[in-house]
PDB file of N, CA and C in Angstrom:
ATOM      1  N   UNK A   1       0.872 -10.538  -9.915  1.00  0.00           N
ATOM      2  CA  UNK A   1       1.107  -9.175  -9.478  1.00  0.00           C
ATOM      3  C   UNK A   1       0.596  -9.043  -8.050  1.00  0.00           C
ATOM      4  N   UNK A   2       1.635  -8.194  -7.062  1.00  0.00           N
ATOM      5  CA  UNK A   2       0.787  -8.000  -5.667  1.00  0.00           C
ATOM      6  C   UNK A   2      -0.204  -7.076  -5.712  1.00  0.00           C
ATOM      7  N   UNK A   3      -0.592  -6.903  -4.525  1.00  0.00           N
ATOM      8  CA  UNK A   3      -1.508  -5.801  -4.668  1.00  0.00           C
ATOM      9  C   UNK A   3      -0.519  -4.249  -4.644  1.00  0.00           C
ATOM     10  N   UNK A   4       0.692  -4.330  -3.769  1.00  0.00           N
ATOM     11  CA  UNK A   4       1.802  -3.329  -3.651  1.00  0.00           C
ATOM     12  C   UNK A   4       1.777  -3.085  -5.078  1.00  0.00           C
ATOM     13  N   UNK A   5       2.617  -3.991  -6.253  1.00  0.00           N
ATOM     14  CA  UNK A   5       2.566  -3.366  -7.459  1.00  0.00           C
ATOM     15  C   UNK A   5       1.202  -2.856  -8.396  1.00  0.00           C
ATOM     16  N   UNK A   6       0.288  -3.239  -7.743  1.00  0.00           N
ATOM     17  CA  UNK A   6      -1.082  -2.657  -8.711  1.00  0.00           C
ATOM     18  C   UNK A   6      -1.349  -1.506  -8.079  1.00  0.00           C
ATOM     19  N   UNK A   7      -1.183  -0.884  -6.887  1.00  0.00           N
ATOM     20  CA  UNK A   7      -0.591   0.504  -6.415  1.00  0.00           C
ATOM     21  C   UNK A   7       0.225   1.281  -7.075  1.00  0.00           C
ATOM     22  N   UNK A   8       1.210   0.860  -6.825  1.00  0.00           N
ATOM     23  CA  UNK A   8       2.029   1.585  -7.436  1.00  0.00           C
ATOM     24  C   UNK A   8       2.182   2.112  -8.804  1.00  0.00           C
ATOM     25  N   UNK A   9       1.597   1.145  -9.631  1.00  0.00           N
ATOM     26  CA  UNK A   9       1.591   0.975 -11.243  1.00  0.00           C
ATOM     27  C   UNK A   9       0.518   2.045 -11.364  1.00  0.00           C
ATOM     28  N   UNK A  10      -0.526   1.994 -10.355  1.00  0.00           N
ATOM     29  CA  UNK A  10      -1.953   3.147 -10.679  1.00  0.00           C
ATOM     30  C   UNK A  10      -1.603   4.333 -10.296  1.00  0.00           C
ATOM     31  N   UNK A  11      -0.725   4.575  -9.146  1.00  0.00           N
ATOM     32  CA  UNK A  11      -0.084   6.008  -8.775  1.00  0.00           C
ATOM     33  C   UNK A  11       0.966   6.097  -9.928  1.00  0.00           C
ATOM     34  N   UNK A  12       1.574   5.666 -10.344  1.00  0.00           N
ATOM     35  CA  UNK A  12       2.428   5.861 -11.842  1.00  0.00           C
ATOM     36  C   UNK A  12       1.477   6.151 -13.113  1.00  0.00           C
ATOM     37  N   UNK A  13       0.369   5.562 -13.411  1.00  0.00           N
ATOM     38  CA  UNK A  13      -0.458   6.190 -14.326  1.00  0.00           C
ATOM     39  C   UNK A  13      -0.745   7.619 -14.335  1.00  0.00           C
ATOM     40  N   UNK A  14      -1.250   7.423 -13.212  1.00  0.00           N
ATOM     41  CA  UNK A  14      -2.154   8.664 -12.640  1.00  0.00           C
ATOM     42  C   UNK A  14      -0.961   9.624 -12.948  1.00  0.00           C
ATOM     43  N   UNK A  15       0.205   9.794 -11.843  1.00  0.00           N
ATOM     44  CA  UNK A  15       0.936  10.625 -12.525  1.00  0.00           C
ATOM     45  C   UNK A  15       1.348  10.993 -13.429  1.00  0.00           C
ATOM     46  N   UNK A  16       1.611  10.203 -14.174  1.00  0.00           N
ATOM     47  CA  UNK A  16       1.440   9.925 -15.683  1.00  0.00           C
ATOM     48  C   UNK A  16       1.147  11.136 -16.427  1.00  0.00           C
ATOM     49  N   UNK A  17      -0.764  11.531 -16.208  1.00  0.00           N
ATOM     50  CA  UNK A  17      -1.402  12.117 -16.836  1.00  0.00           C
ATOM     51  C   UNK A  17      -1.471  13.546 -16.020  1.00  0.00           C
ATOM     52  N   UNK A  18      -0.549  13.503 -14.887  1.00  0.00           N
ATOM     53  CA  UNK A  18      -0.483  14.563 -14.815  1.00  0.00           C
ATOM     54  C   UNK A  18      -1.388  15.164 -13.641  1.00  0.00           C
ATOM     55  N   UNK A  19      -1.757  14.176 -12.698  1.00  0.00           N
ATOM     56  CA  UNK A  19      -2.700  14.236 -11.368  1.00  0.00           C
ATOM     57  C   UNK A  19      -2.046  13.646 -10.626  1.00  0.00           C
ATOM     58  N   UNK A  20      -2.149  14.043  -9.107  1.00  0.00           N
ATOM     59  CA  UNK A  20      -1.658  14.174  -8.049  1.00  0.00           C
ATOM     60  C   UNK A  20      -2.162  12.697  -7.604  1.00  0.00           C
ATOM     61  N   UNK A  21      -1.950  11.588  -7.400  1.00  0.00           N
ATOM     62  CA  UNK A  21      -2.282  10.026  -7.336  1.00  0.00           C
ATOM     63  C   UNK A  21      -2.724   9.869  -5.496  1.00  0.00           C
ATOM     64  N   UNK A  22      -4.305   9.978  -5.138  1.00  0.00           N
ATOM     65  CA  UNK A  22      -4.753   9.964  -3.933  1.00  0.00           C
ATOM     66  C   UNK A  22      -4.893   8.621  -3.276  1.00  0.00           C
ATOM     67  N   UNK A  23      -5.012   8.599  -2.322  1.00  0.00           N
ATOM     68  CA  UNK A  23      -5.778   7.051  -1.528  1.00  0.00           C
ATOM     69  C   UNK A  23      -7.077   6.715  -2.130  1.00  0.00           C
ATOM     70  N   UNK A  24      -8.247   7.808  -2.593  1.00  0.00           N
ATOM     71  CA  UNK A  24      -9.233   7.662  -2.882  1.00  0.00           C
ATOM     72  C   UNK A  24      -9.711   7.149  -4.195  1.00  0.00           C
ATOM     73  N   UNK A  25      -8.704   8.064  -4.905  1.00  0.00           N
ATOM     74  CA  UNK A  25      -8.813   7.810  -6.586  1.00  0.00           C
ATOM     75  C   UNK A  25      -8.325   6.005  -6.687  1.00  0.00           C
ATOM     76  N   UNK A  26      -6.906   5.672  -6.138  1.00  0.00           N
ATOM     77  CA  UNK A  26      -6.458   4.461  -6.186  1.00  0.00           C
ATOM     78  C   UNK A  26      -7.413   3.369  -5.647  1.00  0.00           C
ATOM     79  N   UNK A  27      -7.821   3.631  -4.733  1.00  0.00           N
ATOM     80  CA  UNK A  27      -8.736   2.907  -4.244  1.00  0.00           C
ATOM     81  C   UNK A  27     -10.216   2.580  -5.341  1.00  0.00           C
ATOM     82  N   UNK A  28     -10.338   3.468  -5.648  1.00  0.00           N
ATOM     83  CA  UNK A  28     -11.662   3.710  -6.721  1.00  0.00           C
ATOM     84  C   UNK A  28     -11.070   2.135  -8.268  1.00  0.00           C
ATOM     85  N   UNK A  29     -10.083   2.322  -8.363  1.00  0.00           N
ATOM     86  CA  UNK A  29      -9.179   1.802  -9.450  1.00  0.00           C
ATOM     87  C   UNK A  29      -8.748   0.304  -9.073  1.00  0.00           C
ATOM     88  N   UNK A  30      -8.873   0.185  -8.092  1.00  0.00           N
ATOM     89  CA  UNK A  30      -8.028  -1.188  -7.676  1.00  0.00           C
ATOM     90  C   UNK A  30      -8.758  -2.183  -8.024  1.00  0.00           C
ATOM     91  N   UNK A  31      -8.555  -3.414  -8.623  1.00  0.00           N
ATOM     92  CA  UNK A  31      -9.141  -4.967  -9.218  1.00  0.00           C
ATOM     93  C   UNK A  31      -9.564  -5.662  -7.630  1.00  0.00           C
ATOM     94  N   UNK A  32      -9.262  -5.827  -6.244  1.00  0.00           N
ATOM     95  CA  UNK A  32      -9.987  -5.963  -5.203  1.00  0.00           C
ATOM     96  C   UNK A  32      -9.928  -5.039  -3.915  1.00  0.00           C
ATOM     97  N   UNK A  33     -10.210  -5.508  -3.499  1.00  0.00           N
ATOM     98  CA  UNK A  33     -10.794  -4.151  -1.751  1.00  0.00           C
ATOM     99  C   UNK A  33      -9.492  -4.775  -1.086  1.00  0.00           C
ATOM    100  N   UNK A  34      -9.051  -3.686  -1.133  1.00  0.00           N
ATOM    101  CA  UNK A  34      -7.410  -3.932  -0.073  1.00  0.00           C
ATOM    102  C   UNK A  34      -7.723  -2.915   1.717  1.00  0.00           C
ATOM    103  N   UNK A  35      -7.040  -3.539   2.496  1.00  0.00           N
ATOM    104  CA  UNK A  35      -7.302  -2.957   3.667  1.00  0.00           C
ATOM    105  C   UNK A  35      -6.358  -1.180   3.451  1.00  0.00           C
ATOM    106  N   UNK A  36      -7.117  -0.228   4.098  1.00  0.00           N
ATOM    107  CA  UNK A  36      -6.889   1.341   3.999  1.00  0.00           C
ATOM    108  C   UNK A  36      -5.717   0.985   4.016  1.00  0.00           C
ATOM    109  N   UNK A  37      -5.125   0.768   5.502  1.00  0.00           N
ATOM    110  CA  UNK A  37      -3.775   0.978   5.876  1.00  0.00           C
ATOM    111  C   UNK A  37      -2.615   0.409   5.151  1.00  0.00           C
ATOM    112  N   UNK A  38      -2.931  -0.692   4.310  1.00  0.00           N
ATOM    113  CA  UNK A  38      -1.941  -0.899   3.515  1.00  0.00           C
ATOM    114  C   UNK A  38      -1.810  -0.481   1.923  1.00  0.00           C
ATOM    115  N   UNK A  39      -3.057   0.006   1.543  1.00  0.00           N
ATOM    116  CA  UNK A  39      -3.100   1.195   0.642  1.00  0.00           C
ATOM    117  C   UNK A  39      -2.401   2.727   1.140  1.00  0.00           C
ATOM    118  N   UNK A  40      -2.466   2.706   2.032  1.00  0.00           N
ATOM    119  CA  UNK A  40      -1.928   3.958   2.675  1.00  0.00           C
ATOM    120  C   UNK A  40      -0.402   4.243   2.724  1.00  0.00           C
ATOM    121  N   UNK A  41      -0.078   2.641   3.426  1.00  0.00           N
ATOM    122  CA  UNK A  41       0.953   2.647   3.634  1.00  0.00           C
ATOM    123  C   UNK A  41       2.170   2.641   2.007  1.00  0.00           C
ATOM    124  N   UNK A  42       1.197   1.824   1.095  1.00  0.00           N
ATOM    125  CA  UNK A  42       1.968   1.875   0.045  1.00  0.00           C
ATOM    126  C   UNK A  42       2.277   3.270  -0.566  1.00  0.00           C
ATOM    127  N   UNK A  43       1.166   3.942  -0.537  1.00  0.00           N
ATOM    128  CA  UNK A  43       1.143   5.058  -1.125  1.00  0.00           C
ATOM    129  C   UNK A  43       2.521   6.437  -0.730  1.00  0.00           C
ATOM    130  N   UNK A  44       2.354   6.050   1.093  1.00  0.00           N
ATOM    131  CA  UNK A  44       3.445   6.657   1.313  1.00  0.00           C
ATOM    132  C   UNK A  44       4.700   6.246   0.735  1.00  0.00           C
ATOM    133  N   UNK A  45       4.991   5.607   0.944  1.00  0.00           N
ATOM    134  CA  UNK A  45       6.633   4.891   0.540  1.00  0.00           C
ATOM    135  C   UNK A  45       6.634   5.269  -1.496  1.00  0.00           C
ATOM    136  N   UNK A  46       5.487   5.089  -2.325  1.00  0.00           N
ATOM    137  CA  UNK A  46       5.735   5.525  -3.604  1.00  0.00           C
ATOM    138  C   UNK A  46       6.324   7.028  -3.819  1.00  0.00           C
ATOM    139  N   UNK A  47       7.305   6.861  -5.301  1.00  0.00           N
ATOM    140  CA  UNK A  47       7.844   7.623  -5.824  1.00  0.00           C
ATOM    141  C   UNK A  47       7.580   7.370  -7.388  1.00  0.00           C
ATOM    142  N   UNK A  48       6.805   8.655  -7.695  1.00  0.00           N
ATOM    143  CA  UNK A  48       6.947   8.472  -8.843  1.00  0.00           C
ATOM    144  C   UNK A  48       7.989   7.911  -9.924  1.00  0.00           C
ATOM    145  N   UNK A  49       7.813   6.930 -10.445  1.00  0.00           N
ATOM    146  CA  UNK A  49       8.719   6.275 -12.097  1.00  0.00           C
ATOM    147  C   UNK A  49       7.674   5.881 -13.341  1.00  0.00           C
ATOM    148  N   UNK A  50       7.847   6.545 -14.279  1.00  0.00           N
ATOM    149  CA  UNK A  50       7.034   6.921 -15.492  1.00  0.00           C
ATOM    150  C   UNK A  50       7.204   5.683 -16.012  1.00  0.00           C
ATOM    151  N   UNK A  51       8.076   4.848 -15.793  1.00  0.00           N
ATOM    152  CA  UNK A  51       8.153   3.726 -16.383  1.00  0.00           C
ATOM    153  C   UNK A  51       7.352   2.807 -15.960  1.00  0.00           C
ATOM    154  N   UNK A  52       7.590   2.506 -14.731  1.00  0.00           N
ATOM    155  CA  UNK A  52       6.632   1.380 -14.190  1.00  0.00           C
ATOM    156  C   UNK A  52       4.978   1.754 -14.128  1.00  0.00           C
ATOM    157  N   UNK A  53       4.828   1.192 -15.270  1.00  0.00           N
ATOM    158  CA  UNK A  53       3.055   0.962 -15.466  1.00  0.00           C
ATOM    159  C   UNK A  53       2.360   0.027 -16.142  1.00  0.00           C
ATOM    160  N   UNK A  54       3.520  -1.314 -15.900  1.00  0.00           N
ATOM    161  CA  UNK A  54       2.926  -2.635 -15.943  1.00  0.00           C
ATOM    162  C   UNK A  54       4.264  -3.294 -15.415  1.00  0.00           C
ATOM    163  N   UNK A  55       4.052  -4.952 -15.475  1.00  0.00           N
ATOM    164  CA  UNK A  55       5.025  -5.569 -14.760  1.00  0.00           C
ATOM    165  C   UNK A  55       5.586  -6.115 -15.824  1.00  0.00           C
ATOM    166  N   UNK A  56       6.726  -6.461 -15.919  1.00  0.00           N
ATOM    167  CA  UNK A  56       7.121  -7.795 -17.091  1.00  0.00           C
ATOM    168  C   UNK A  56       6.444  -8.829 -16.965  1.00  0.00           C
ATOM    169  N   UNK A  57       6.655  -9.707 -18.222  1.00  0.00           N
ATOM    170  CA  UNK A  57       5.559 -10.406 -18.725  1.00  0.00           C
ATOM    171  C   UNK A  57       5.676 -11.629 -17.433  1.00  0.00           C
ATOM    172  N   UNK A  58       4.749 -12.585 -17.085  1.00  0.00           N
ATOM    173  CA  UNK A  58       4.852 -13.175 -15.797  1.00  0.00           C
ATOM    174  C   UNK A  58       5.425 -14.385 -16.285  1.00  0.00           C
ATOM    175  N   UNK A  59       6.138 -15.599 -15.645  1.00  0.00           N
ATOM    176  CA  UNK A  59       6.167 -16.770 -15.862  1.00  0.00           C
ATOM    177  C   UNK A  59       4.672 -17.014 -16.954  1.00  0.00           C
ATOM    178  N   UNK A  60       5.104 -18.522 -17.378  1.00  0.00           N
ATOM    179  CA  UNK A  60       3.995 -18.879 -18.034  1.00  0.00           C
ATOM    180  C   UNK A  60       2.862 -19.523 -17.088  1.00  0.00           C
ATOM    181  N   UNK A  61       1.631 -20.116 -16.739  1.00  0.00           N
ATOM    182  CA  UNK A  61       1.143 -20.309 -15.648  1.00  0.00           C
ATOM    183  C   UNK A  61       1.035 -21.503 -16.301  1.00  0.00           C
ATOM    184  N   UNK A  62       1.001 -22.778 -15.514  1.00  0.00           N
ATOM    185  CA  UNK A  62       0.798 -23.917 -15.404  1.00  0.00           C
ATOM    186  C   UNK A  62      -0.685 -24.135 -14.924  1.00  0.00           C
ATOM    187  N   UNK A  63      -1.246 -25.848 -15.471  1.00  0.00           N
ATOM    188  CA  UNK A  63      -2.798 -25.901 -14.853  1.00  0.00           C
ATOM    189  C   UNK A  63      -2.839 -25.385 -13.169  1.00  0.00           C
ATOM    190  N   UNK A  64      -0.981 -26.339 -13.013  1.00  0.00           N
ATOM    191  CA  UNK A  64      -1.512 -25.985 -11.280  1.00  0.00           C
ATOM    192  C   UNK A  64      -0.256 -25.095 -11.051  1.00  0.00           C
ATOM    193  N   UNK A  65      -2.024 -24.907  -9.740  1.00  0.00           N
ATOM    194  CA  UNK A  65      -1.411 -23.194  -8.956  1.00  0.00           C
ATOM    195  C   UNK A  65       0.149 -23.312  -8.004  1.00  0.00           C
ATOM    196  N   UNK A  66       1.030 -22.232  -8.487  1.00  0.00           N
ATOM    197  CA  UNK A  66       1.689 -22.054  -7.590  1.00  0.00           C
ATOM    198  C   UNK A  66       1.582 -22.431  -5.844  1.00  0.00           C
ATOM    199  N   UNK A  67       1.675 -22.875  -5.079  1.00  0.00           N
ATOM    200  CA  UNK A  67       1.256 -22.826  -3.804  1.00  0.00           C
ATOM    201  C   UNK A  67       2.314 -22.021  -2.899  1.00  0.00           C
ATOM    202  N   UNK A  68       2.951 -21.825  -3.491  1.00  0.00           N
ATOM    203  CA  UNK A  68       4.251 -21.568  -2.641  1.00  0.00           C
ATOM    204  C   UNK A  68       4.027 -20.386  -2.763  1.00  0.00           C
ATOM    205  N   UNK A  69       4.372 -19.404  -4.200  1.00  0.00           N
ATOM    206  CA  UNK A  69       3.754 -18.459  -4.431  1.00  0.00           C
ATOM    207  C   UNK A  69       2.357 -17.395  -3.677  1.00  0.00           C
ATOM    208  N   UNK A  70       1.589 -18.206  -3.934  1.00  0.00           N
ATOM    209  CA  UNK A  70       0.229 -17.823  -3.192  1.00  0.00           C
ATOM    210  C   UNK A  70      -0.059 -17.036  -1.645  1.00  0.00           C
ATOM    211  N   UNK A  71       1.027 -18.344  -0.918  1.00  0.00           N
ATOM    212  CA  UNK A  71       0.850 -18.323   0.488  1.00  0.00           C
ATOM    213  C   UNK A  71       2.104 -17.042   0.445  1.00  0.00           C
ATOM    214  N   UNK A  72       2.856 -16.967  -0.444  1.00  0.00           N
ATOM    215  CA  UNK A  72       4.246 -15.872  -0.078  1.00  0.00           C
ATOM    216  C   UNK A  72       3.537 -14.228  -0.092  1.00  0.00           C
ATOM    217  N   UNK A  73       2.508 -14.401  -1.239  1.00  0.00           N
ATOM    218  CA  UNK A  73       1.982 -13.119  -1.718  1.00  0.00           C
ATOM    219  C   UNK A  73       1.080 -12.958  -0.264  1.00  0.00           C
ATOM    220  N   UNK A  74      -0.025 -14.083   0.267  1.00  0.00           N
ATOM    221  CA  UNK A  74      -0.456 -13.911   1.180  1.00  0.00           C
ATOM    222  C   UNK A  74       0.178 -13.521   2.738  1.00  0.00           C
ATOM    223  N   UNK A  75       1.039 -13.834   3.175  1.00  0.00           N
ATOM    224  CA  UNK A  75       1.470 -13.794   3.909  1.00  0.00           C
ATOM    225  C   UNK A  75       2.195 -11.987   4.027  1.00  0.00           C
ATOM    226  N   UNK A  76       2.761 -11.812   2.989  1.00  0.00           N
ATOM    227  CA  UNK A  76       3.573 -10.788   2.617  1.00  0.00           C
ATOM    228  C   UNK A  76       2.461  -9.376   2.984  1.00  0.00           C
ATOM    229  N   UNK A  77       1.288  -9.479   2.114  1.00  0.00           N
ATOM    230  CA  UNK A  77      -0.228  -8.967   2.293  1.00  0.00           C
ATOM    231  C   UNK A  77      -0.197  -8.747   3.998  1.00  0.00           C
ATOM    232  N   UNK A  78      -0.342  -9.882   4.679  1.00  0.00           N
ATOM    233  CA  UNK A  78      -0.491 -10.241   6.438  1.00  0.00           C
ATOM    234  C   UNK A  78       0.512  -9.223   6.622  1.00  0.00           C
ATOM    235  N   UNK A  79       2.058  -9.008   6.436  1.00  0.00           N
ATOM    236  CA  UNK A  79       2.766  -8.068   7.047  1.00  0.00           C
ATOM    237  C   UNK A  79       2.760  -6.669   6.955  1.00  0.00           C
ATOM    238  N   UNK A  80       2.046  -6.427   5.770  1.00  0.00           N
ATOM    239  CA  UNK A  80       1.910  -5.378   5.168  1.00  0.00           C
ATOM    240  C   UNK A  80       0.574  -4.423   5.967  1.00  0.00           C
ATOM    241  N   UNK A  81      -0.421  -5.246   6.163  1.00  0.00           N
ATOM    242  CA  UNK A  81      -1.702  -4.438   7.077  1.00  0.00           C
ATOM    243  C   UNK A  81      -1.157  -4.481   8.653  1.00  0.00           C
ATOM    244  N   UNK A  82      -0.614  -5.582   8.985  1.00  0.00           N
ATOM    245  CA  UNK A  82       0.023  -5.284  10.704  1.00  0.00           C
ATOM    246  C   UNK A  82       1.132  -4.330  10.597  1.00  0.00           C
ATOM    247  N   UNK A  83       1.769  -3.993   9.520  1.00  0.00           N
ATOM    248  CA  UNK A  83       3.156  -2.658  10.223  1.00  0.00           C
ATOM    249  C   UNK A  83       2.352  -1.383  10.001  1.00  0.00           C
ATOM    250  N   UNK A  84       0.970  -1.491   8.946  1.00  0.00           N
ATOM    251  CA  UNK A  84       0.484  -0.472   8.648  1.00  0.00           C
ATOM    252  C   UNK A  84      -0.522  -0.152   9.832  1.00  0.00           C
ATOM    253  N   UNK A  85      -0.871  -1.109  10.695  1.00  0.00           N
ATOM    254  CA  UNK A  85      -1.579  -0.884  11.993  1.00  0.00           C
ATOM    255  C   UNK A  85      -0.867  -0.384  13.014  1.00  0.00           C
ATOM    256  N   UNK A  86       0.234  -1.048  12.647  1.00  0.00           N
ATOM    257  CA  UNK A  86       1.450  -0.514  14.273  1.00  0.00           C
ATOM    258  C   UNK A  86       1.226   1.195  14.159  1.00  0.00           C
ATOM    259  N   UNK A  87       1.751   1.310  12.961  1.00  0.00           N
ATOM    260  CA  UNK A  87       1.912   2.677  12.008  1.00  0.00           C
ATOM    261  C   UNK A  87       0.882   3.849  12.715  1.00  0.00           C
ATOM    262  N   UNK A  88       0.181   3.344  12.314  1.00  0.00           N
ATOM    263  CA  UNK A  88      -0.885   4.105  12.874  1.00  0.00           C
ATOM    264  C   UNK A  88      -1.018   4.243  14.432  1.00  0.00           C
ATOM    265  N   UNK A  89      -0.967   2.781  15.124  1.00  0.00           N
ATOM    266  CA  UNK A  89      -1.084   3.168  16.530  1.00  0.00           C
ATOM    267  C   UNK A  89      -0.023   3.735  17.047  1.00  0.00           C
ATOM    268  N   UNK A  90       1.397   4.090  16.514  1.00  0.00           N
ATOM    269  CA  UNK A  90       2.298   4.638  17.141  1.00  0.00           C
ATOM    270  C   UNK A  90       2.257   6.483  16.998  1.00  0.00           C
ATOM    271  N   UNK A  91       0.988   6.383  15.692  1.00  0.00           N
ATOM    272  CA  UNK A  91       0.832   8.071  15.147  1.00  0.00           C
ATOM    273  C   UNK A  91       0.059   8.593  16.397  1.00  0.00           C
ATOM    274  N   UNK A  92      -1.442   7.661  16.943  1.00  0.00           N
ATOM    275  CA  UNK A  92      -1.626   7.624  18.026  1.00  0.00           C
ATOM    276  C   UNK A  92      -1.053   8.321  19.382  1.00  0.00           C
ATOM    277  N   UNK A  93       0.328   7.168  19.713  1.00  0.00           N
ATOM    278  CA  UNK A  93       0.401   7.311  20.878  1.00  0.00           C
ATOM    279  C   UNK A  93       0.886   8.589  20.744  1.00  0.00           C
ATOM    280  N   UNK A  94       1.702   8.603  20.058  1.00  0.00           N
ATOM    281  CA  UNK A  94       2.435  10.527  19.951  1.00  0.00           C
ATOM    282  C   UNK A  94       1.807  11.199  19.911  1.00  0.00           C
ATOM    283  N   UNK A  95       0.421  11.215  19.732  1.00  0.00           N
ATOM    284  CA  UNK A  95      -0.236  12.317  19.589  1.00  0.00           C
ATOM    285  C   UNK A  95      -0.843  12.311  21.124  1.00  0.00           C
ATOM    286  N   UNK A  96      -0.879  11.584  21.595  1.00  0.00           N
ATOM    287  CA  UNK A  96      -1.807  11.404  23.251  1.00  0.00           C
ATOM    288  C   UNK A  96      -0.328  11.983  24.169  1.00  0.00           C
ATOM    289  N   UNK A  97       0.974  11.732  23.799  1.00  0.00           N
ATOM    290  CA  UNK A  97       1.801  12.287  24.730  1.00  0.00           C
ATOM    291  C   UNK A  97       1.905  13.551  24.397  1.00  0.00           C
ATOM    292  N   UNK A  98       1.160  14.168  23.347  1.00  0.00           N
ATOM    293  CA  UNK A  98       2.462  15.510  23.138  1.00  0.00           C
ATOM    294  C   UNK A  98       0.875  15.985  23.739  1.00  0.00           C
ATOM    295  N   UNK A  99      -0.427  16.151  24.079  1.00  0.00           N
ATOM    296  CA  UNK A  99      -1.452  16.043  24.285  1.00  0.00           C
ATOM    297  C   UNK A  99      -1.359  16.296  26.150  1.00  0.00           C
ATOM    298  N   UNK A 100      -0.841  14.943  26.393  1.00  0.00           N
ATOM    299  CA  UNK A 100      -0.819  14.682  27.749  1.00  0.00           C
ATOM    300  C   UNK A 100       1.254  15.971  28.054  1.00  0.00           C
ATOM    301  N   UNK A 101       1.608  16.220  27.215  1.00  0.00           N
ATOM    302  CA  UNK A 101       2.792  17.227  27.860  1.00  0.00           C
ATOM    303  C   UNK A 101       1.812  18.764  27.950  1.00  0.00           C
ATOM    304  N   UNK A 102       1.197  18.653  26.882  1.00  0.00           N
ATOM    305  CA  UNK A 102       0.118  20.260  26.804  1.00  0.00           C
ATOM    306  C   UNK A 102      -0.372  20.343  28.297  1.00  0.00           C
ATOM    307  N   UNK A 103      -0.856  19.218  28.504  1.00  0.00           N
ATOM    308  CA  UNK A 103      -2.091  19.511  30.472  1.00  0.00           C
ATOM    309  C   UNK A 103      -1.208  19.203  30.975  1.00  0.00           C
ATOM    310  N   UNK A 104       0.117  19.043  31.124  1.00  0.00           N
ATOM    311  CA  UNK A 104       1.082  19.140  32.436  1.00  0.00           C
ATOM    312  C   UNK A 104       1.624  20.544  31.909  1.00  0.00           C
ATOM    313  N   UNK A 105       1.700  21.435  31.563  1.00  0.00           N
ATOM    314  CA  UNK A 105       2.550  22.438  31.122  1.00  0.00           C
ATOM    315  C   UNK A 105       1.555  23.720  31.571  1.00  0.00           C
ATOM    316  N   UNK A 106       0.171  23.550  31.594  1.00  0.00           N
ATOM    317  CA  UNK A 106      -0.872  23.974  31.925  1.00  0.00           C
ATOM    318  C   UNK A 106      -1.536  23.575  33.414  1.00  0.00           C
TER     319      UNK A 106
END
């Protein structure tokens, strides 16, 4: 399971029962420490589905580890905190231009 679907699956609980599914609460819930921004970012993009609140059952696991797998989930993880950084620095810059149009208008 990624960390994207153990998000999502906990904002599907949560709704579930009928609560509004936060960054904070999810975060509180999560099996490891995921970076904000890509908790964040997941959170935005979710839509509630009552259904999804586990995954189908996984392959069977072998002694040995996937590698291919691993590095895909990892890597995938890597893209997921850099668009969620861009994300943010582009919330940034818009906010410094519409900022910097206020003291030219003044």
């Amino acid at each position: 399971m990624t960390i994207n679907d153990e998000i999502l699956i906990l904002a599907n609980k949560i709704a579930n029962k009928g609560n509004k599914p936060t960054v904070a609460l999810i975060k509180t819930k999560l099996s490891k420490k995921v970076p904000l921004p890509v908790l964040i970012s997941t959170l935005k993009g979710w839509q509630h589905d009552p259904s999804f609140t586990k995954l189908p059952q996984e392959k069977i696991k072998t002694n040995k580890p996937d590698d291919s797998r691993i590095k895909s989930e990892s890597f995938e993880q890597d893209l997921h905190v850099e668009l969620a950084i861009m994300k943010n620095e582009i919330l940034e810059l818009k906010q410094l231009v519409k900022q910097l149009i206020k003291q030219q208008k003044n």
